[in-house]
Structure formats: C-alpha cells, structure tokens
C-alpha atoms as a PDB file:
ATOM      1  CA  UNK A   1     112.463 143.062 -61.962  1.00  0.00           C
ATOM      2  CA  UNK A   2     113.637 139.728 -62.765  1.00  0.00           C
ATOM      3  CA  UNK A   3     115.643 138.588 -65.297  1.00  0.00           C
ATOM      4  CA  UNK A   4     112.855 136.043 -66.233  1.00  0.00           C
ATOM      5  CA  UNK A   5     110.710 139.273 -66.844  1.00  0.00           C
ATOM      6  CA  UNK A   6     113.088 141.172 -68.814  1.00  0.00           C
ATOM      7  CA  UNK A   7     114.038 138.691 -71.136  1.00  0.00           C
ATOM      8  CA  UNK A   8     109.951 138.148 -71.796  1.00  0.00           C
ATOM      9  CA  UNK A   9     109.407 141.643 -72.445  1.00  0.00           C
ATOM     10  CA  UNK A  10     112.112 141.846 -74.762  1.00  0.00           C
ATOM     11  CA  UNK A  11     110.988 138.899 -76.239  1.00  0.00           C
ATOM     12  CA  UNK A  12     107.493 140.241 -76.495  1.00  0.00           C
ATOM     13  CA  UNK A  13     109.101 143.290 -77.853  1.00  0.00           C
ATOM     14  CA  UNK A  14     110.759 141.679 -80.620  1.00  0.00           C
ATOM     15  CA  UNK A  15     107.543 139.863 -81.456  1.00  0.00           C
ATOM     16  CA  UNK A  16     105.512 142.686 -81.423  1.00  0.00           C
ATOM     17  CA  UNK A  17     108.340 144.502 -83.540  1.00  0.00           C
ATOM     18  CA  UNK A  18     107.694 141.396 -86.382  1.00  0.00           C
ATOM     19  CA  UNK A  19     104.098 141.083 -86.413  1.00  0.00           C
ATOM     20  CA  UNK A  20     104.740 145.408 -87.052  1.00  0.00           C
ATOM     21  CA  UNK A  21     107.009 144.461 -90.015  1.00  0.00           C
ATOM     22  CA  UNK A  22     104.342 141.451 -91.103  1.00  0.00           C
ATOM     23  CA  UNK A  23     101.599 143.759 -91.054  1.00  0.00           C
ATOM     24  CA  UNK A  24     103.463 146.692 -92.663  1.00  0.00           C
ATOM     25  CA  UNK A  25     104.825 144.310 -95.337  1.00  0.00           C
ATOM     26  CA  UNK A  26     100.943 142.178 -95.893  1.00  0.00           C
ATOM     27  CA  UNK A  27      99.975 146.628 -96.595  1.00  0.00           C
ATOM     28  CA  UNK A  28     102.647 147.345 -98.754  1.00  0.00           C
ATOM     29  CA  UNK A  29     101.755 143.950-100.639  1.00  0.00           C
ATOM     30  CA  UNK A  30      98.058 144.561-100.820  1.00  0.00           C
ATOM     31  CA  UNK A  31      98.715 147.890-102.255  1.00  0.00           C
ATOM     32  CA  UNK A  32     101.188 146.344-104.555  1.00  0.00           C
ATOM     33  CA  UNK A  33      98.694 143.995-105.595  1.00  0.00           C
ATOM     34  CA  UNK A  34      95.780 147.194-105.560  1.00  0.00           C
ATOM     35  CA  UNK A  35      98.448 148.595-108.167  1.00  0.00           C
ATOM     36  CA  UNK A  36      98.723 145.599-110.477  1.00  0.00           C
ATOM     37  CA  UNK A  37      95.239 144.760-110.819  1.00  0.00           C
ATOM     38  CA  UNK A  38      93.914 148.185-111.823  1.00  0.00           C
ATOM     39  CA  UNK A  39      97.260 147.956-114.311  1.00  0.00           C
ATOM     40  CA  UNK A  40      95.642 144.245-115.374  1.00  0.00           C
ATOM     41  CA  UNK A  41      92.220 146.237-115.724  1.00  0.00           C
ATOM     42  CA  UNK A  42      93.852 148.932-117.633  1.00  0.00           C
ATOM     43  CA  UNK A  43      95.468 146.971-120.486  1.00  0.00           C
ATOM     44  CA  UNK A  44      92.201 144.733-120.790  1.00  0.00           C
ATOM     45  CA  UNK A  45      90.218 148.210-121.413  1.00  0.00           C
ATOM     46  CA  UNK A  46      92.847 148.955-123.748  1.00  0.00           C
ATOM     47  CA  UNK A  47      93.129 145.101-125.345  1.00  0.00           C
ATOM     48  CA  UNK A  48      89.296 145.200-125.555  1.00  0.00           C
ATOM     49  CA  UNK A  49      89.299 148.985-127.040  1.00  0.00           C
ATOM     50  CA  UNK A  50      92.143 147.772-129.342  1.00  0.00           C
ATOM     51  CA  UNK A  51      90.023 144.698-130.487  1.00  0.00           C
ATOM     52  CA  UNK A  52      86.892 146.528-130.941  1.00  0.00           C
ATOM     53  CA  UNK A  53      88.699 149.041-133.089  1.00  0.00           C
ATOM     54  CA  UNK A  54      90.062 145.964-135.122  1.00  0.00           C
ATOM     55  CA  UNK A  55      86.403 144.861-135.419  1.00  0.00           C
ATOM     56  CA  UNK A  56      85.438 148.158-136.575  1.00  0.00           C
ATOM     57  CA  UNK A  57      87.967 148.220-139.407  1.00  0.00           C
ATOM     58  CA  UNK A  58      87.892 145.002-140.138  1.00  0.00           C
ATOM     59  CA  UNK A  59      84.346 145.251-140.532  1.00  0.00           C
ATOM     60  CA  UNK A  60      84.650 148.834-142.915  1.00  0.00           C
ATOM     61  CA  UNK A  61      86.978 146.629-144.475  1.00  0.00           C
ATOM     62  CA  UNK A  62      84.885 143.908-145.525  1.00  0.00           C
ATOM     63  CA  UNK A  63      82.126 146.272-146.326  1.00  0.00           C
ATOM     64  CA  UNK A  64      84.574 148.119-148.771  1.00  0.00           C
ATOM     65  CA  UNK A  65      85.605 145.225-150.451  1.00  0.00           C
ATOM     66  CA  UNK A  66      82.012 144.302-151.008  1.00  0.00           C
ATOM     67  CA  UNK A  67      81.426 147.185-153.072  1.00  0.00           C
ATOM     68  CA  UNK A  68      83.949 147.019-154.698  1.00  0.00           C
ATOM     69  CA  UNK A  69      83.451 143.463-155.730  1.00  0.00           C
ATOM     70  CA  UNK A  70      80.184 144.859-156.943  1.00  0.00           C
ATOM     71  CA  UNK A  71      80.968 147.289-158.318  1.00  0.00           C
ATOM     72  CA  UNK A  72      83.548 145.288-160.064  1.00  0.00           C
ATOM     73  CA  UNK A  73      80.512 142.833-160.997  1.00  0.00           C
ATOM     74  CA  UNK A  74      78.453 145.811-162.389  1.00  0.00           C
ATOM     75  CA  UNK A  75      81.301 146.681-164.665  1.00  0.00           C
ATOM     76  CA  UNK A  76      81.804 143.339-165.867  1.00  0.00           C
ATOM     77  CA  UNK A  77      78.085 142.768-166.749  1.00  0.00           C
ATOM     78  CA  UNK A  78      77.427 146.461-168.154  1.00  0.00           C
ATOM     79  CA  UNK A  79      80.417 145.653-170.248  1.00  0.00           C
ATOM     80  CA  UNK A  80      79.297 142.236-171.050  1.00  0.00           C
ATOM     81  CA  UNK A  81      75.551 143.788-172.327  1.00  0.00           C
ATOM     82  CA  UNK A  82      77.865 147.006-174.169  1.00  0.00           C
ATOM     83  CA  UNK A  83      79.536 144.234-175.950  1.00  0.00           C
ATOM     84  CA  UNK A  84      76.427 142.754-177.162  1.00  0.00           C
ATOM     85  CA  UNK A  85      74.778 146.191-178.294  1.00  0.00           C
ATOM     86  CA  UNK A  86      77.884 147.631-180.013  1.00  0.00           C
ATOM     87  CA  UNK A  87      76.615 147.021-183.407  1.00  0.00           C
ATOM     88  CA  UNK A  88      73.655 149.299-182.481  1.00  0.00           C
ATOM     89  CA  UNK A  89      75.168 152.007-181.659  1.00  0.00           C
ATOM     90  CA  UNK A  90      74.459 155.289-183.547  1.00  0.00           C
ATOM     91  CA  UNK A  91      77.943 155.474-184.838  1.00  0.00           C
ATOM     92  CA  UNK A  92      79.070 151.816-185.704  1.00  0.00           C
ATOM     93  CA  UNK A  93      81.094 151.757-189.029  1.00  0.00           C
ATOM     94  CA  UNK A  94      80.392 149.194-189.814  1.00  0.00           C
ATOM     95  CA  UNK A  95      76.562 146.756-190.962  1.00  0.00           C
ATOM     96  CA  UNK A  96      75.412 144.656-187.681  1.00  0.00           C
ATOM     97  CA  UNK A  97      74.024 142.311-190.573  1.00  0.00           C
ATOM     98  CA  UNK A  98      77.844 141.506-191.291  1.00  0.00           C
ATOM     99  CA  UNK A  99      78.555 141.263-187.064  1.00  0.00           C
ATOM    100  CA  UNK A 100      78.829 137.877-185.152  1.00  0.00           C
ATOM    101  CA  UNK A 101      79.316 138.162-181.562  1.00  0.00           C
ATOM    102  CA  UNK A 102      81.652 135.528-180.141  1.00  0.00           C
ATOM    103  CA  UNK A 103      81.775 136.662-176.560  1.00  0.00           C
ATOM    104  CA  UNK A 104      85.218 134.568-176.027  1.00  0.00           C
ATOM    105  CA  UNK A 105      88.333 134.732-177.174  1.00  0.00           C
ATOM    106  CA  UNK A 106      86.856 137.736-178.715  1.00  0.00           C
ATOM    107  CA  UNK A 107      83.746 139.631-179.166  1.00  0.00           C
ATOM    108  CA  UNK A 108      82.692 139.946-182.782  1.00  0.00           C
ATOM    109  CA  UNK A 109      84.154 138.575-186.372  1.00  0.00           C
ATOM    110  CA  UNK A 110      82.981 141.433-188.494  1.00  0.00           C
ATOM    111  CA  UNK A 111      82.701 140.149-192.492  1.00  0.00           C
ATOM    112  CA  UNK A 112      82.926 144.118-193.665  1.00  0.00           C
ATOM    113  CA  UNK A 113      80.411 144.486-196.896  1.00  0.00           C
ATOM    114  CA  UNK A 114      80.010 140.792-197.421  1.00  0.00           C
ATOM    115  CA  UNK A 115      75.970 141.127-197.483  1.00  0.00           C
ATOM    116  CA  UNK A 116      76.303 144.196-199.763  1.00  0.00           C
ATOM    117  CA  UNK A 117      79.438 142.364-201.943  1.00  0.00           C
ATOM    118  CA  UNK A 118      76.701 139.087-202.338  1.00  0.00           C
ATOM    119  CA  UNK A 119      73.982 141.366-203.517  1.00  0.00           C
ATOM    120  CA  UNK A 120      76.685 142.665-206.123  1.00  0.00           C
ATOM    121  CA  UNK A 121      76.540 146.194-204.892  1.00  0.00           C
ATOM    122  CA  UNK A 122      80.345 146.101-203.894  1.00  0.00           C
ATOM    123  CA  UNK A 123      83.263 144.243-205.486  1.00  0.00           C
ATOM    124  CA  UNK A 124      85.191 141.374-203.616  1.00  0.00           C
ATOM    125  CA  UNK A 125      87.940 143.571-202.813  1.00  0.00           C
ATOM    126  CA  UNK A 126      85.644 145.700-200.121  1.00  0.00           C
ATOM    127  CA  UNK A 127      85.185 142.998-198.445  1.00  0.00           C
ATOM    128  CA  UNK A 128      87.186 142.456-195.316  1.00  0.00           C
ATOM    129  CA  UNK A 129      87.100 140.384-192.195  1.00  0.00           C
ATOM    130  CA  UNK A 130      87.469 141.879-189.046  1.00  0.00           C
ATOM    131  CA  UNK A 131      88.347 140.495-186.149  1.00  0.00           C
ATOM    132  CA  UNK A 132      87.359 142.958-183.355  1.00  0.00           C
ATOM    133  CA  UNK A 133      87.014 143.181-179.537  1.00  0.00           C
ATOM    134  CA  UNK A 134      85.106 145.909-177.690  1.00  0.00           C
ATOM    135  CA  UNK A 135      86.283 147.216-173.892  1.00  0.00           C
ATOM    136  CA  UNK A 136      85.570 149.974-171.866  1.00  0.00           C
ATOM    137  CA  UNK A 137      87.196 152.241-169.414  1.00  0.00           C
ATOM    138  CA  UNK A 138      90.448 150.641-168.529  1.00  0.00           C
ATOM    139  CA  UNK A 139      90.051 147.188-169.717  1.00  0.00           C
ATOM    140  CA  UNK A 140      92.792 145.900-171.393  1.00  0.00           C
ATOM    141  CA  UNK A 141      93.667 142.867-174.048  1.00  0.00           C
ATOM    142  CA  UNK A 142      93.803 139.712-171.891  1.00  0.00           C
ATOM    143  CA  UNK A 143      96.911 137.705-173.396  1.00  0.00           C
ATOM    144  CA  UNK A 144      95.079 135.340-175.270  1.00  0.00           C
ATOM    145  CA  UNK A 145      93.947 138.582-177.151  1.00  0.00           C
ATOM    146  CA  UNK A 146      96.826 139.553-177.483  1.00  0.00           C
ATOM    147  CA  UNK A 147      98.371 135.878-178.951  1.00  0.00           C
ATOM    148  CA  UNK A 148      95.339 136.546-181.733  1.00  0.00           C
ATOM    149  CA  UNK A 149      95.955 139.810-182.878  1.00  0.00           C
ATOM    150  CA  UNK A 150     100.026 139.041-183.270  1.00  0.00           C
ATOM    151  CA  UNK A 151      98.587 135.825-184.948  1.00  0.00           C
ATOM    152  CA  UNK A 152      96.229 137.617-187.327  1.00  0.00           C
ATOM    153  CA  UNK A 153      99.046 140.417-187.718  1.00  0.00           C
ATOM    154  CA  UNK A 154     101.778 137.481-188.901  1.00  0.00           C
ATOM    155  CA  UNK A 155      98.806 136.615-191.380  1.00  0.00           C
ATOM    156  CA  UNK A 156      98.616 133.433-189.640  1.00  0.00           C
ATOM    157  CA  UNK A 157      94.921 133.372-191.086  1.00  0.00           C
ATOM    158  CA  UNK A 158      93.702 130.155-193.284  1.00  0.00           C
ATOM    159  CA  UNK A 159      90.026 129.537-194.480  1.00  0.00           C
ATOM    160  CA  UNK A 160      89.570 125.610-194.335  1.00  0.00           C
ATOM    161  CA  UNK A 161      86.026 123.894-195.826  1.00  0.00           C
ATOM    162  CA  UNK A 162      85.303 121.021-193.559  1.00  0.00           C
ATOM    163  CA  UNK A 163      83.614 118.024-195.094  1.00  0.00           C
ATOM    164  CA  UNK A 164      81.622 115.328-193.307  1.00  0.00           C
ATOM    165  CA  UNK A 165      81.064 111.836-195.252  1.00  0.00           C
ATOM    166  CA  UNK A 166      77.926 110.314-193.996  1.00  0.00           C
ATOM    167  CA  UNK A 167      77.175 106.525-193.839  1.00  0.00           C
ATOM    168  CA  UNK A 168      74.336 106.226-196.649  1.00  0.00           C
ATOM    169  CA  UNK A 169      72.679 103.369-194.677  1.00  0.00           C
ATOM    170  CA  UNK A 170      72.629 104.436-191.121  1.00  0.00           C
ATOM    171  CA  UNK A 171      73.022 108.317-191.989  1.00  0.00           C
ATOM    172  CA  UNK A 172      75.377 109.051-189.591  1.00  0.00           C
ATOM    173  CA  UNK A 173      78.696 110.770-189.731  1.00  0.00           C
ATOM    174  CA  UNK A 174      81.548 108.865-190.416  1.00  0.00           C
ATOM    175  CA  UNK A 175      84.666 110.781-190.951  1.00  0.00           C
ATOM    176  CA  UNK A 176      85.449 114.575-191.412  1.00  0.00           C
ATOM    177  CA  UNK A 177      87.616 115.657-194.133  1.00  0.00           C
ATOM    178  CA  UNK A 178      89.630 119.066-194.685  1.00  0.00           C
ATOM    179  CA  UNK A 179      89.371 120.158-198.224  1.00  0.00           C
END
C-alpha cells in the first residue's frame, strides 16, 4: 500500500470519526432539546393550572364580596325602614304623636308630652325634648352624632323664632329676622 492510500484512509478515518462525534452530539442535543420542551410544557400546565386556580378564587372572591355588599345593603335598608317604624313598636316610651323623624344627622326629635302638656293634662315641666337616634346590631354613632350629643350635653341648645317681613305690595319675602 501506498502512502497516497494510507494517508486517505486515515483521512477518511478521521472524517468518519467527526461526522460520529456530529451525529452523537446533533442526539445528545435533540434529546437535550426533547428534555426542555416537555420542561417548557410542564411549567405552562402548571402556569395555566396556577392561573385557572387564580380565576377560581378570584372569581369566589368577587362572588363573596357581592354578598356581602348585599347583605350590607339589606342591613342598611332594613335599618333605614326600623328607623322609620320605631315609634310603633309595642314598647316605645314614648307618644309617636310627639315623634319627628329626621332621617339625617339624626333620626327623630322626640317633644316628650308636649301634645298631652297642650291639652293641659301634664304641666310644662314633663315636657322634654329628645333628641334620639335608633341603630341596630353593631352600628355605631357616626361622628357627626357624636359632635351633637357632646353639643346637646354642653347645653349648647337655643330655641330661636325666625321672622320673615314680607313686601306688602309684591308679597314677597324681603328679609328674615331672629327674634
């Protein structure tokens, strides 16, 4: 054998040794690559699990905080109609005659015996007013509430008569007066 031929055999060799180590290394990289994309696949199906869970509690959330908005809103209007009806209850102390629901700052201004006191069946000194303000459950005084009661409490209480002076000509009201 020639030299010539040797040194192509080796040479062939040598090439068929690196198309070996390209084909065994393309193999090991497609089953690299086999390995990442089922990892890829993996996390989506747990991304997509983890967002469909979110849904799911976000939407039990929602849902919970719909009732209890409504509820909230069922509270508020049964205690808005209470407030209304509390002078009809069984055991009110005191006349509905004498009760005048205000609604806002407060719910009623009570003037205790003042039909019975102007009918002469009690004296003057019976006669109270009342400043009162119905809640249920938990409710509690809002602040303004509060700020009247301390008010009223201080005696901070005046009765004013308001006059209006009326143009004779035109009839209409000119200036009001505090007597």
């Amino acid at each position: 054998m020639s030299v010539t031929n040797i040194l192509i055999i080796a040479v062939m060799a040598v090439l068929a040794l690196f198309i070996y180590w390209l084909m065994k290394r393309n193999f090991e990289q497609s089953i690299t690559i086999q390995s990442l994309e089922q990892e890829i696949a993996k996390l989506s199906n747990q991304q997509l699990e983890h967002e469909m869970t979110f849904q799911r509690q976000l939407e039990i959330e929602i849902k919970q905080a719909k009732k209890r908005s409504n509820d909230a809103q069922r509270n508020v209007l049964k205690g808005q109609i209470g407030e209304q009806f509390t002078p009809f209850i069984t055991d009110f102390p005191y006349n509905p005659a004498d009760c005048r629901f205000f609604g806002e700052p407060i719910d009623y201004l009570i003037f205790h015996n003042l039909h019975d006191c102007s009918e002469g069946s009690v004296a003057i000194e019976e006669v109270k007013i009342i400043f009162a303000e119905v809640k249920t459950g938990k409710a509690k005084l809002s602040p303004r509430q509060k700020i009247l009661r301390q008010v009223i409490a201080n005696g901070q209480v005046e009765f004013k008569e308001l006059r209006i002076q009326v143009d004779e000509e035109t009839q209409n009201p000119l200036v009001v007066t505090v007597n």
